[in-house]
Protein backbone atom coordinates (compact mmCIF):
# COMPACT_ATOMS: atom_id res chain seq x y z
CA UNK A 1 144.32 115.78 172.74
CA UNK A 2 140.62 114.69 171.42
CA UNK A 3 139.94 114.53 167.71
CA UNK A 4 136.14 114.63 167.34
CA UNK A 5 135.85 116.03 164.13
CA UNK A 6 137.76 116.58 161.02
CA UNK A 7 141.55 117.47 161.27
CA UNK A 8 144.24 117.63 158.68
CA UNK A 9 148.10 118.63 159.73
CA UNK A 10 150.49 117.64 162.33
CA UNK A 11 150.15 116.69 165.73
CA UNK A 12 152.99 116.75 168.56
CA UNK A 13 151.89 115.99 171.44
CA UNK A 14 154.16 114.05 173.92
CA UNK A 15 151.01 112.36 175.76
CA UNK A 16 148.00 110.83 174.80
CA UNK A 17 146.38 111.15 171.24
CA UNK A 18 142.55 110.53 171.50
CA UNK A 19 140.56 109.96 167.94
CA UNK A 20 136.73 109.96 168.62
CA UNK A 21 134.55 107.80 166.27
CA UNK A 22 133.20 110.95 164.66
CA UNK A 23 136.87 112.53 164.34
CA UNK A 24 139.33 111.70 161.61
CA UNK A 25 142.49 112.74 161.34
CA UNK A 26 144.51 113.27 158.09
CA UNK A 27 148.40 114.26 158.32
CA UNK A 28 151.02 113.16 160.81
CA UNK A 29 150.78 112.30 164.07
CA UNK A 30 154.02 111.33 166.97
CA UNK A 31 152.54 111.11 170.49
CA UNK A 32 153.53 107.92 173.48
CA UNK A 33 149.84 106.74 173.09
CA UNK A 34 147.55 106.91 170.15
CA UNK A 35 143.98 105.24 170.47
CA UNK A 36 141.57 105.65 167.13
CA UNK A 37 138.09 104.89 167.11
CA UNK A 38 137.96 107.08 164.80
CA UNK A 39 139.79 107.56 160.97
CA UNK A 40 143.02 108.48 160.75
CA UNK A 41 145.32 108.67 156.80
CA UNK A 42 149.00 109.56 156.91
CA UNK A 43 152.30 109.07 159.28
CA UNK A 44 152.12 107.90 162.70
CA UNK A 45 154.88 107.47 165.35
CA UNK A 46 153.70 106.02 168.82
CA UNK A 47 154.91 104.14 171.73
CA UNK A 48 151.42 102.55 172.33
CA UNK A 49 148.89 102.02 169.44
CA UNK A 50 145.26 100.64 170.25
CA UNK A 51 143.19 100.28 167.35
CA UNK A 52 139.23 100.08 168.24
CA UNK A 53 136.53 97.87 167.29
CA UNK A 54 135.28 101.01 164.85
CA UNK A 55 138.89 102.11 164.39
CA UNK A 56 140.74 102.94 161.09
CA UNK A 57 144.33 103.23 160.35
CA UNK A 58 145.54 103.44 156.73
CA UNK A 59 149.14 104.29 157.33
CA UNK A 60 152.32 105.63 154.89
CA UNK A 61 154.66 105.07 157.47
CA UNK A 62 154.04 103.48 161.03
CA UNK A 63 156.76 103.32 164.13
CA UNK A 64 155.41 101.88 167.61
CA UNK A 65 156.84 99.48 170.18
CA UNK A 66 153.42 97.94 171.14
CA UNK A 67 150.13 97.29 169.26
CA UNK A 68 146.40 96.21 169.68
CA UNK A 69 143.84 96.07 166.91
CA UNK A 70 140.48 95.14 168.65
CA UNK A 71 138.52 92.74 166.14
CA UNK A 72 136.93 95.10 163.99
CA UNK A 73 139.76 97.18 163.28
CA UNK A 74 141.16 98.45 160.48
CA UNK A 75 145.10 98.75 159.96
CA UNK A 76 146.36 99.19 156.20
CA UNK A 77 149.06 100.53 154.65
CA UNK A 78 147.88 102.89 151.86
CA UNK A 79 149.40 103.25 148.72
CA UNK A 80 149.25 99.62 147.92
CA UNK A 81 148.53 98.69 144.42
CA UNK A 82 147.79 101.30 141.48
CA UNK A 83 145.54 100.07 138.60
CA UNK A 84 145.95 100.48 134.97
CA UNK A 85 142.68 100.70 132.45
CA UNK A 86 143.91 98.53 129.28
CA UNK A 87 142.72 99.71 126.16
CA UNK A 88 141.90 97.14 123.28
């Protein structure tokens, strides 16, 4: 499967996952190889996880047995901290 554009939902694909550099991907994805040059936001399950130069992973929850983020790359978990305004 090749994301080129924009896709939100849920891929399940027992293969190869393919995210173009003009496709992001926003949902869940579960697939034996995933390789992003692209965007992709949510839940990811994969045996094989390569990460390109112009790659972008911000993940809620991440599986994979083996992973490569080319220099470049982008792998964060999202969520992270929340920020307050304080009021005087």
């Amino acid at each position: 499967i090749q994301i080129k554009g924009d896709f939100d939902g849920k891929i399940n694909n027992g293969d190869q996952v393919l995210i173009l550099s003009t496709g992001s991907l926003k949902g869940e994805i579960t697939t034996k190889s995933l390789e992003i040059y692209g965007i992709v936001e949510g839940n990811v399950t994969a045996k094989n996880l390569l990460i390109r130069s112009s790659g972008q992973l911000r993940y809620d929850n991440l599986v994979y047995n083996d992973l490569f983020v080319e220099e470049g790359g982008i792998l964060v978990q999202a969520g992270g901290r929340r920020s307050q305004e304080t009021r005087d």
